[in-house]
N, C-alpha and C. Protein backbone atom coordinates (compact mmCIF):
# COMPACT_ATOMS: atom_id res chain seq x y z
N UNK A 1 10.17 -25.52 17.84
CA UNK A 1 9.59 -24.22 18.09
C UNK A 1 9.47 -23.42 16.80
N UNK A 2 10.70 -23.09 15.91
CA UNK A 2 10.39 -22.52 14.82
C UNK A 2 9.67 -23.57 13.79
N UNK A 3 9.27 -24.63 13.76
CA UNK A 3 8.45 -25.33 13.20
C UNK A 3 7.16 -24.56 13.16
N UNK A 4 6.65 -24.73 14.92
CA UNK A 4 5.64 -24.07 15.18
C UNK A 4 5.12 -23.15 14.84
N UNK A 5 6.30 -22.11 14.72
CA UNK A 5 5.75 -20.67 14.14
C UNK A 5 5.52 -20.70 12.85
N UNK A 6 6.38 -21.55 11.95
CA UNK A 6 6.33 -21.33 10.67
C UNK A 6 4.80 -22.22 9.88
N UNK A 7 4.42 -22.76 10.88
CA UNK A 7 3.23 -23.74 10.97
C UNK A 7 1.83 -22.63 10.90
N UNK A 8 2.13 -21.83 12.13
CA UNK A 8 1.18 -20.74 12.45
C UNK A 8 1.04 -19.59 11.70
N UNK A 9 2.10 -19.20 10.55
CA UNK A 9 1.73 -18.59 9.66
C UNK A 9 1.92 -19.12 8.43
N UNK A 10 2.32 -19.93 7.92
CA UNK A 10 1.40 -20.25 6.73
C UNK A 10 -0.43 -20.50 6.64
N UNK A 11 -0.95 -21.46 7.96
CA UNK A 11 -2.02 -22.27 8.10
C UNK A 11 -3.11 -21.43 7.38
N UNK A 12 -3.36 -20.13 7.58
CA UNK A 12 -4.05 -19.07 7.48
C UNK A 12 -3.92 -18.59 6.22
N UNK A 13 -2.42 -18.17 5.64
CA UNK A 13 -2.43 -18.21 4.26
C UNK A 13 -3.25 -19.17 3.38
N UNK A 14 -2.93 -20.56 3.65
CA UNK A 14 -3.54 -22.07 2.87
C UNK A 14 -4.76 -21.82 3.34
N UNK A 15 -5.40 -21.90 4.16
CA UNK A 15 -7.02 -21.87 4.29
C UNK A 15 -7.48 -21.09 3.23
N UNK A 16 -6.61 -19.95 3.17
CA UNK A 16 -7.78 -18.62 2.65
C UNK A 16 -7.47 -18.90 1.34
N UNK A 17 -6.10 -19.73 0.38
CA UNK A 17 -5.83 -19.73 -0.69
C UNK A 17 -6.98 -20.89 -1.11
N UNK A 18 -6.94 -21.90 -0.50
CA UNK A 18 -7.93 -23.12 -1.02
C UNK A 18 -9.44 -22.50 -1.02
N UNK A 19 -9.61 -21.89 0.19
CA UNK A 19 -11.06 -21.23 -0.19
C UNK A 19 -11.45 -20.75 -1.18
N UNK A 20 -10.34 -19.86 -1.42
CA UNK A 20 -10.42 -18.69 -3.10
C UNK A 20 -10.27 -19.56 -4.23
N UNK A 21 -10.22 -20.47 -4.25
CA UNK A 21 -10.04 -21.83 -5.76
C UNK A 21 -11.27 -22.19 -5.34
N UNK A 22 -11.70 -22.92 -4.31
CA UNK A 22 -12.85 -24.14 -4.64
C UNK A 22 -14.14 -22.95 -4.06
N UNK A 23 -14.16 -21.73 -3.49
CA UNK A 23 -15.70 -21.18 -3.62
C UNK A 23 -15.03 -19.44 -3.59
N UNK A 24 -14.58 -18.78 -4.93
CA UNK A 24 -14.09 -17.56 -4.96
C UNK A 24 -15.35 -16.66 -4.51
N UNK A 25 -16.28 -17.29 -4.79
CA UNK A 25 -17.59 -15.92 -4.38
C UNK A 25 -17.74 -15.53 -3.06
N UNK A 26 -16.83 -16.37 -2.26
CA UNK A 26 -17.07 -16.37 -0.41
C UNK A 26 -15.68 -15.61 -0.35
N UNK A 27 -14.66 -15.28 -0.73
CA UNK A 27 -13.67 -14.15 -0.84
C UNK A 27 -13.80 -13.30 -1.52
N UNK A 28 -14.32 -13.26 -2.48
CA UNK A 28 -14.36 -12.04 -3.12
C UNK A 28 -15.48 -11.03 -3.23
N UNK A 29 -16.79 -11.80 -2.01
CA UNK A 29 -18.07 -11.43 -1.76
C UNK A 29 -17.77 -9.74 -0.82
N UNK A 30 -16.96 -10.06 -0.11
CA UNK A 30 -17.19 -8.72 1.02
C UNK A 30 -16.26 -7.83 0.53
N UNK A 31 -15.52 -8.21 -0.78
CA UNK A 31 -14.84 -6.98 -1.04
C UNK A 31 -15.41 -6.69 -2.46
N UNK A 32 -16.53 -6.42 -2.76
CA UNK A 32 -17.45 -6.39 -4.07
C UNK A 32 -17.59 -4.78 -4.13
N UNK A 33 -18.25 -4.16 -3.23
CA UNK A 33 -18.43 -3.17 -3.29
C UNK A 33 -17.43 -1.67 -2.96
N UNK A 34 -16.16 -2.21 -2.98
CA UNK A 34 -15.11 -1.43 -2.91
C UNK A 34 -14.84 -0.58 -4.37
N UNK A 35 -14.12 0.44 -3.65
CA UNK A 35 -13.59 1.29 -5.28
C UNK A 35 -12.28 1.05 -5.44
N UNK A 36 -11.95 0.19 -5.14
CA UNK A 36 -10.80 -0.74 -5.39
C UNK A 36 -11.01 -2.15 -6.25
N UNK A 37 -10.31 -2.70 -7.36
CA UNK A 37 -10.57 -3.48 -8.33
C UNK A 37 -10.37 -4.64 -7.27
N UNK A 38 -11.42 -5.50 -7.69
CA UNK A 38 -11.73 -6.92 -6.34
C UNK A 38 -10.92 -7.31 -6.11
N UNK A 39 -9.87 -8.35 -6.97
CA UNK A 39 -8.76 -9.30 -6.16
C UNK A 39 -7.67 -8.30 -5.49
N UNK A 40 -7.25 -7.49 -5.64
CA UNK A 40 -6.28 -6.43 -4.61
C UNK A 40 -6.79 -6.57 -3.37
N UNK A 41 -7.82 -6.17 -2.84
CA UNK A 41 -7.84 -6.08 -1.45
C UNK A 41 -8.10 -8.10 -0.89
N UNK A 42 -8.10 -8.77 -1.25
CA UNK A 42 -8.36 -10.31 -1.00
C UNK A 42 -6.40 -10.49 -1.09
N UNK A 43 -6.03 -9.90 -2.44
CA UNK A 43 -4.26 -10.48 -1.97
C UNK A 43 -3.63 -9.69 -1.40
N UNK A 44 -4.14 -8.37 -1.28
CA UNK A 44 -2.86 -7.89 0.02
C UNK A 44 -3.38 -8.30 1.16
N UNK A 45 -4.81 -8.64 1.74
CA UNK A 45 -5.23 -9.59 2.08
C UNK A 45 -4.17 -10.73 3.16
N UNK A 46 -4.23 -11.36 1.71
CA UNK A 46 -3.62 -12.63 2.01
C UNK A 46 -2.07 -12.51 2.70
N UNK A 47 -1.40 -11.57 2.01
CA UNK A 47 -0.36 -11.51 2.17
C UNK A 47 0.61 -10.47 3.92
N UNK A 48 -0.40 -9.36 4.15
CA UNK A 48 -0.30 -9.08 5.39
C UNK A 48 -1.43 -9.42 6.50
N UNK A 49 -2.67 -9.59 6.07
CA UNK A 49 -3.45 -9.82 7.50
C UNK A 49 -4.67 -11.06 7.31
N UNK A 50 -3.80 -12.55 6.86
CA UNK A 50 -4.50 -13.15 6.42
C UNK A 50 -5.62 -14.14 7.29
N UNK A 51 -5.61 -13.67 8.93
CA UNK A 51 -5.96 -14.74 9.99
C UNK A 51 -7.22 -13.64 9.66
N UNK A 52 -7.31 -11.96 9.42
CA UNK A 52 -7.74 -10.74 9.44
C UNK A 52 -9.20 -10.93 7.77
N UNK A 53 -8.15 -11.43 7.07
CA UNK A 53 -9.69 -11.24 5.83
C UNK A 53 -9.96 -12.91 5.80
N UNK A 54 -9.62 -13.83 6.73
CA UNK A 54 -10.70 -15.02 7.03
C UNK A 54 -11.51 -14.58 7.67
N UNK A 55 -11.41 -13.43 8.46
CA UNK A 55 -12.67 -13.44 9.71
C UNK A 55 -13.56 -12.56 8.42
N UNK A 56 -13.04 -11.73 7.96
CA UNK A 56 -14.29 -10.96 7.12
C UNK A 56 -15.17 -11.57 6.47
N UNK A 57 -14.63 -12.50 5.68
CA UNK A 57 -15.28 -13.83 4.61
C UNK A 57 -16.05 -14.21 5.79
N UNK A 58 -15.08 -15.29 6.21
CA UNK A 58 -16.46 -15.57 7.61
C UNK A 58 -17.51 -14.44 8.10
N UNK A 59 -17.45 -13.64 8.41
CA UNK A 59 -18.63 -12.47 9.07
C UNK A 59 -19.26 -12.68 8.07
N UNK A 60 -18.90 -12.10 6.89
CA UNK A 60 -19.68 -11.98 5.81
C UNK A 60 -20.52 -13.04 5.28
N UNK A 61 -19.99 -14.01 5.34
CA UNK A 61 -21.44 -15.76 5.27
C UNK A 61 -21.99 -15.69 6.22
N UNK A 62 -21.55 -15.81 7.54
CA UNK A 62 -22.06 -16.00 8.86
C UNK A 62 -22.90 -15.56 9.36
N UNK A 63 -22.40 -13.96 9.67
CA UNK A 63 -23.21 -12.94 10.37
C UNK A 63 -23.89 -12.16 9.73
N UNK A 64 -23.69 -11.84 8.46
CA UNK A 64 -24.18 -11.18 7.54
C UNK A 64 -23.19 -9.39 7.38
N UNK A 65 -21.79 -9.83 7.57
CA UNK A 65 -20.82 -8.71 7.38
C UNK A 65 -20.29 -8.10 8.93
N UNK A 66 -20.23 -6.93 8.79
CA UNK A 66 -19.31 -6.35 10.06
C UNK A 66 -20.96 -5.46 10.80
N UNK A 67 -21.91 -5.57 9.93
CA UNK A 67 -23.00 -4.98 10.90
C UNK A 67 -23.32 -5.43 11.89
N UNK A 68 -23.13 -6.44 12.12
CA UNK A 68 -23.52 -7.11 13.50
C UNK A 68 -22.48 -7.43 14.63
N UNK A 69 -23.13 -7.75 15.82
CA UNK A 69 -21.82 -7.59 16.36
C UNK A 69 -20.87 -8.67 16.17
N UNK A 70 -21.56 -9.74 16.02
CA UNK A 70 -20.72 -11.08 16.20
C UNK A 70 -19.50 -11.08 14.89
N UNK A 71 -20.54 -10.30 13.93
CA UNK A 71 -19.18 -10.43 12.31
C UNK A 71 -17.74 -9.33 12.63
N UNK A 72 -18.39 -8.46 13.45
CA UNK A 72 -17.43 -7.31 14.11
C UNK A 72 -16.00 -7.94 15.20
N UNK A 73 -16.90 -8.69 16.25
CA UNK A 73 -16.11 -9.73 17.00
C UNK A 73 -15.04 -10.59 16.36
N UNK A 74 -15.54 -11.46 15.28
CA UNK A 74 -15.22 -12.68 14.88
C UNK A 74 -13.43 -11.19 13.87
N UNK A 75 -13.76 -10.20 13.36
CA UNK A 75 -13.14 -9.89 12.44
C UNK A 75 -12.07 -8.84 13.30
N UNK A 76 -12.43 -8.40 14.68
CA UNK A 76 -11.56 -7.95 16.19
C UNK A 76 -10.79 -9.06 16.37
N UNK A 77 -11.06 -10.23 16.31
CA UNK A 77 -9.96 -11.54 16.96
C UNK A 77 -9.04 -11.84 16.00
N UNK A 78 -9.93 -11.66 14.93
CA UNK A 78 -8.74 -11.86 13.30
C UNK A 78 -7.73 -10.83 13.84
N UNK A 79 -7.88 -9.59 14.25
CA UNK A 79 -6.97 -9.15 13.92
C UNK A 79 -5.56 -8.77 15.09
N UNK A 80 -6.54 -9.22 16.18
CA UNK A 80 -5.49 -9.26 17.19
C UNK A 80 -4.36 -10.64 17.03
N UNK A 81 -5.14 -11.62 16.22
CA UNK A 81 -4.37 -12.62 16.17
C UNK A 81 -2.90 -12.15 15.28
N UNK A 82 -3.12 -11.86 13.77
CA UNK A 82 -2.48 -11.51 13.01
C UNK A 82 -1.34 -10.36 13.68
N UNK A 83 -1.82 -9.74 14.69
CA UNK A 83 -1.23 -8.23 15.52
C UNK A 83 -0.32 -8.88 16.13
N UNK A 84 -0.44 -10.27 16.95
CA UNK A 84 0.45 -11.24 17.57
C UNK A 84 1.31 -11.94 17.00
N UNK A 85 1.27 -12.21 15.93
CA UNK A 85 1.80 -13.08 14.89
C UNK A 85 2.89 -12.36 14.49
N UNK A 86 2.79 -10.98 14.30
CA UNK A 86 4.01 -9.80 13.38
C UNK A 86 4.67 -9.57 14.62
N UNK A 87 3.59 -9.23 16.04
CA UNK A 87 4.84 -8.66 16.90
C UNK A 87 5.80 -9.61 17.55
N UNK A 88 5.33 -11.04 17.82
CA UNK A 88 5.92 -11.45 18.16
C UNK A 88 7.46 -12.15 17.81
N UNK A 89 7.31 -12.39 16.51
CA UNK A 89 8.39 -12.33 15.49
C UNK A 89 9.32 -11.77 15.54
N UNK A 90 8.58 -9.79 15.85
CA UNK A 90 9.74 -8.80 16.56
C UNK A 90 10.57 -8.94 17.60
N UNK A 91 9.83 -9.03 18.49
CA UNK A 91 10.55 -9.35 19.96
C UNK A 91 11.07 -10.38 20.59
N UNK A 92 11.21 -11.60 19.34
CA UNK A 92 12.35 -12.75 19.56
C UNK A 92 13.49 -12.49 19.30
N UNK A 93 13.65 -11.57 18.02
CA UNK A 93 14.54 -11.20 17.52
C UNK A 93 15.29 -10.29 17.92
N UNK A 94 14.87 -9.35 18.73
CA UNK A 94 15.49 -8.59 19.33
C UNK A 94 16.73 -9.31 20.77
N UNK A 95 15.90 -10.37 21.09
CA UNK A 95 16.75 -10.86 22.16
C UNK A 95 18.35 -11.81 21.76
């Protein structure tokens, strides 16, 4: 079981790290136009809501960003996932 979990949050980290080596322009594409210096928002990113800026990257090739609905959708599930991932962590621990 804690295999599992510890399985379920790295997986998401490694996806998004190998992405950012072998095609950085597909991570660092949707955070271009920020007034924030680019790699910051890709590693805090990575580091708290990383199931959360795969879906953006994805929208952002895919759908063509969060204007549409589907890049909006796809980047709503990122984040309920990631929302599940922290709380649930909580409320094992508590018991």
């Amino acid at each position: 079981m804690c295999l599992l979990a510890a399985l379920g949050l790295i997986t998401p980290r490694l996806i998004l790290i190998l992405l950012w080596l072998f095609s950085p322009a597909v991570v660092l594409g949707p955070f271009a136009d920020l007034a924030i210096p680019n790699p910051i928002v890709p590693v805090l990113g990575l580091v708290f809501l990383p199931t959360t800026t795969l879906g953006v990257c994805w929208a952002a090739v895919s759908f063509g960003g969060l204007q549409s609905f589907s890049g909006l959708l796809i980047v709503l599930i990122g984040l309920v996932i990631d929302a599940g991932l922290i709380g649930k962590g909580r409320g094992i621990a508590r018991r």
